[in-house]
Protein backbone atom coordinates (compact mmCIF):
# COMPACT_ATOMS: atom_id res chain seq x y z
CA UNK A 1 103.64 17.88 136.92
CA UNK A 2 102.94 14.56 135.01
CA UNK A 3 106.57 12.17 134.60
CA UNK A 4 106.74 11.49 131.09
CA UNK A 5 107.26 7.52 131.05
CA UNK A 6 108.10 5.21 128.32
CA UNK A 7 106.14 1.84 128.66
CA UNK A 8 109.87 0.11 129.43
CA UNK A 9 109.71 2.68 132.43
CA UNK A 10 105.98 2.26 133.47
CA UNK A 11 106.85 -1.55 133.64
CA UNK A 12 110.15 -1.17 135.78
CA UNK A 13 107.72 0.47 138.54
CA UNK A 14 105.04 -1.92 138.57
CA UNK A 15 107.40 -4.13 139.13
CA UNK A 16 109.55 -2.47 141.69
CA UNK A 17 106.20 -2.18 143.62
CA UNK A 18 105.25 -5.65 143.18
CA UNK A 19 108.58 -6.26 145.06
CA UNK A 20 108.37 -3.90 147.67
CA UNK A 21 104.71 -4.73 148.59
CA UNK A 22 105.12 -8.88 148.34
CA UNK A 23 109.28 -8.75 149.27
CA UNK A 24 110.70 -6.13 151.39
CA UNK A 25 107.48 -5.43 153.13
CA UNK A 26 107.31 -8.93 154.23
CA UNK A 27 110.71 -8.64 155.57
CA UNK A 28 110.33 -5.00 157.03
CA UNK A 29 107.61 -6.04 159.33
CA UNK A 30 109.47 -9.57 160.32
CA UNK A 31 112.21 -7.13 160.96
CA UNK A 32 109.94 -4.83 163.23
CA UNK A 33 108.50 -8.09 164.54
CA UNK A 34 111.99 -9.25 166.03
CA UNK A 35 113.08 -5.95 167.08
CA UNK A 36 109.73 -5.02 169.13
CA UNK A 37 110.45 -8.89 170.92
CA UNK A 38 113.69 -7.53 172.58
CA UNK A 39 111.72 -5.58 174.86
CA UNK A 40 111.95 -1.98 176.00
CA UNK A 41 111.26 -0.08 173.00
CA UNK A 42 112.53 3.55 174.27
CA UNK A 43 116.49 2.86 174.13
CA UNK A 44 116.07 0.08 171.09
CA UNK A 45 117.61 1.06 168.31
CA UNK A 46 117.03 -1.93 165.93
CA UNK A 47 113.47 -1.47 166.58
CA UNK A 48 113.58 2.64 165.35
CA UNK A 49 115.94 1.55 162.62
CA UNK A 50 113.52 -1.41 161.75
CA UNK A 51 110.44 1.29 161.83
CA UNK A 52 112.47 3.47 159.25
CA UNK A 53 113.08 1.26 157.21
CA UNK A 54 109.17 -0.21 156.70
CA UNK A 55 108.25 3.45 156.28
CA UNK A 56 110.84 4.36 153.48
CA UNK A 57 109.46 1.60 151.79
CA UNK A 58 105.58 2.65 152.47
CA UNK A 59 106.61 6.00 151.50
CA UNK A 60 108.61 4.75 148.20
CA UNK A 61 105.45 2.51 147.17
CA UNK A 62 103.09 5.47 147.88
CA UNK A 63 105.54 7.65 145.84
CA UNK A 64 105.85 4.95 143.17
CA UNK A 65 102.01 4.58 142.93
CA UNK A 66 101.47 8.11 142.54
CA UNK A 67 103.97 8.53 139.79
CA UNK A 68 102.28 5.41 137.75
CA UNK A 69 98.44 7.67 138.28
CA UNK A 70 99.72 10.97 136.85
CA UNK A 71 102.19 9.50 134.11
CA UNK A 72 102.10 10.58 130.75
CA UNK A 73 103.25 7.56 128.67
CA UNK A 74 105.41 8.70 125.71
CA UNK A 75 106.23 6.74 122.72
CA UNK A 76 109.84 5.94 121.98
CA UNK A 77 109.08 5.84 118.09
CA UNK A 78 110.83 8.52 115.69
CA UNK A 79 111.79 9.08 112.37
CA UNK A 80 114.85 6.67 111.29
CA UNK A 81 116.79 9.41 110.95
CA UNK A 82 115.96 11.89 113.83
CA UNK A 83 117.18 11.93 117.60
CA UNK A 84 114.33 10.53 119.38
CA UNK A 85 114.03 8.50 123.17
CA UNK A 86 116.34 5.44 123.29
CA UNK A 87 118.86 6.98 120.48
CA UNK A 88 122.19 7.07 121.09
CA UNK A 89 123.53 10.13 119.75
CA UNK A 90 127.66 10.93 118.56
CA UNK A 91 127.79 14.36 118.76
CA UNK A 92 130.96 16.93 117.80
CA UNK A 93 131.32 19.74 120.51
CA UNK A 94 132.92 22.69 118.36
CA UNK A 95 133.91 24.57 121.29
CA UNK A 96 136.10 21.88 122.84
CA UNK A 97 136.92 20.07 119.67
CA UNK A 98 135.70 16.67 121.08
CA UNK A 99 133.28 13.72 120.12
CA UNK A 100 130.97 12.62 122.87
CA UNK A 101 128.22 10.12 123.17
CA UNK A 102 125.12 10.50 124.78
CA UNK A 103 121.91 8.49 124.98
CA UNK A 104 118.19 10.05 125.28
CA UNK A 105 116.22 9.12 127.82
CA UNK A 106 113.47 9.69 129.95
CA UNK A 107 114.04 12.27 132.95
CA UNK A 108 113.28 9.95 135.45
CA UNK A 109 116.24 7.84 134.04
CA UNK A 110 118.34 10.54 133.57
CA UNK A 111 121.95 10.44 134.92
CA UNK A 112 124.45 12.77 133.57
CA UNK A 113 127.41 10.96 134.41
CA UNK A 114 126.88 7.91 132.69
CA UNK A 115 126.12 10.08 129.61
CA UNK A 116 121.92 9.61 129.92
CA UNK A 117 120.00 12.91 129.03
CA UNK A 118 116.45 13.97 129.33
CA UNK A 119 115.12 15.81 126.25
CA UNK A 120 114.16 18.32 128.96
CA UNK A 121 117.96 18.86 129.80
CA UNK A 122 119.48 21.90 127.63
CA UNK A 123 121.95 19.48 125.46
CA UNK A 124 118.58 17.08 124.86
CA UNK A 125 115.92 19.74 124.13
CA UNK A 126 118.52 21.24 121.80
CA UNK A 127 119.51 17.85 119.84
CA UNK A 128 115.71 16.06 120.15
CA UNK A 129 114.11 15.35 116.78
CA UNK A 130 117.13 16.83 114.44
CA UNK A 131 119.08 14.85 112.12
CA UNK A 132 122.66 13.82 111.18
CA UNK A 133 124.68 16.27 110.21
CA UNK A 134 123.05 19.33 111.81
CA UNK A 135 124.67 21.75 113.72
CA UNK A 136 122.43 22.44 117.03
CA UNK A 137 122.81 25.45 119.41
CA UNK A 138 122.37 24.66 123.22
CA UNK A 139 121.10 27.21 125.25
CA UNK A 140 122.70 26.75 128.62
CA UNK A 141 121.25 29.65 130.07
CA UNK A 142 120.77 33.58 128.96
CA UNK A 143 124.58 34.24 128.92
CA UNK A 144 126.11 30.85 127.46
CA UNK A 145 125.44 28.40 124.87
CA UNK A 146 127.67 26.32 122.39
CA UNK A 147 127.38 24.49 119.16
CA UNK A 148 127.10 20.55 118.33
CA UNK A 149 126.78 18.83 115.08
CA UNK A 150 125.23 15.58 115.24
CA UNK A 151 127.20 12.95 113.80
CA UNK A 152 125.60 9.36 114.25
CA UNK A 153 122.11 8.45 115.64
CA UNK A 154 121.65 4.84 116.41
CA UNK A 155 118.74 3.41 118.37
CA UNK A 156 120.14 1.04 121.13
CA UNK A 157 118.41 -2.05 122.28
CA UNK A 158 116.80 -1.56 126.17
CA UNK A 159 115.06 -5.10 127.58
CA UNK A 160 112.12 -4.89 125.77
CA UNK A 161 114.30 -5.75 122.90
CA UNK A 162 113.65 -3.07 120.68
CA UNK A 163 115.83 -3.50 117.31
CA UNK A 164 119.45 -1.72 116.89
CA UNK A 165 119.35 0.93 113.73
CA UNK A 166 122.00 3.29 112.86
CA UNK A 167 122.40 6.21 110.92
């Protein structure tokens, strides 16, 4: 299945493999280098630990790579008023009577504890593309779901420098 990739995200790999391959590759083989010059290899430990480490990095450029060649890039435009990718969303929980404050992002960026949802998580496929002041059902699963009403959208600015708007 294709990662859906804003072009903030597609540039954040290229250049975490430009790193890898000019950087830490470099230094993983220097590292190998030095550790295979200390002589018998079968009880060396720096030289297996040196030999893992070059091929996690291999096999996070290869994985890196192959991300970048099936991406789908997705835009991060919406309608001023509608939850879209990059938004920052205020949202009223019924249920637990509480305000909380997410911001939409791509899966791949995802990270539930500091508050960054996928639209392919339940609470962001529920709130994606509705406006302020609607109340959204989220489907947890077949047996639970609660209620949200959405009470500010405001597009936050990510190093691309993409304007601030609030709603």
């Amino acid at each position: 299945m294709a990662e859906k990739l804003t072009k903030s995200d597609v540039e954040k790999i290229k250049e975490e493999i430009r790193y890898r391959t000019l950087v830490v590759r470099k230094e993983a083989l220097e590292a190998l280098k030095e550790a295979r010059a200390q002589g018998d290899l079968s009880e060396n430990f720096e030289y297996y630990a040196a030999k893992r480490d070059k091929n996690q990095n291999e096999s996070r450029i290869r994985y890196l790579e192959r991300m970048l060649k099936t991406a789908q890039v997705v835009s991060t435009d919406s309608a001023d008023d509608e939850v879209g990718l990059n938004n920052t969303v205020e949202l009223y929980v019924e249920d637990e009577d509480v305000i909380e404050t997410y911001r939409l992002v791509t899966a791949i960026r995802s990270n539930s504890l500091e508050n960054l949802i996928s639209p392919e998580s339940p609470l962001g496929k529920a709130i994606f593309r509705h406006k302020v002041g609607d109340r959204v059902y989220v489907k947890v699963n077949d047996d639970f779901g609660y209620y949200v009403v959405i009470r500010s959208i405001s597009n936050t600015t990510d190093e691309s420098g993409d304007k601030i708007r609030s709603y």
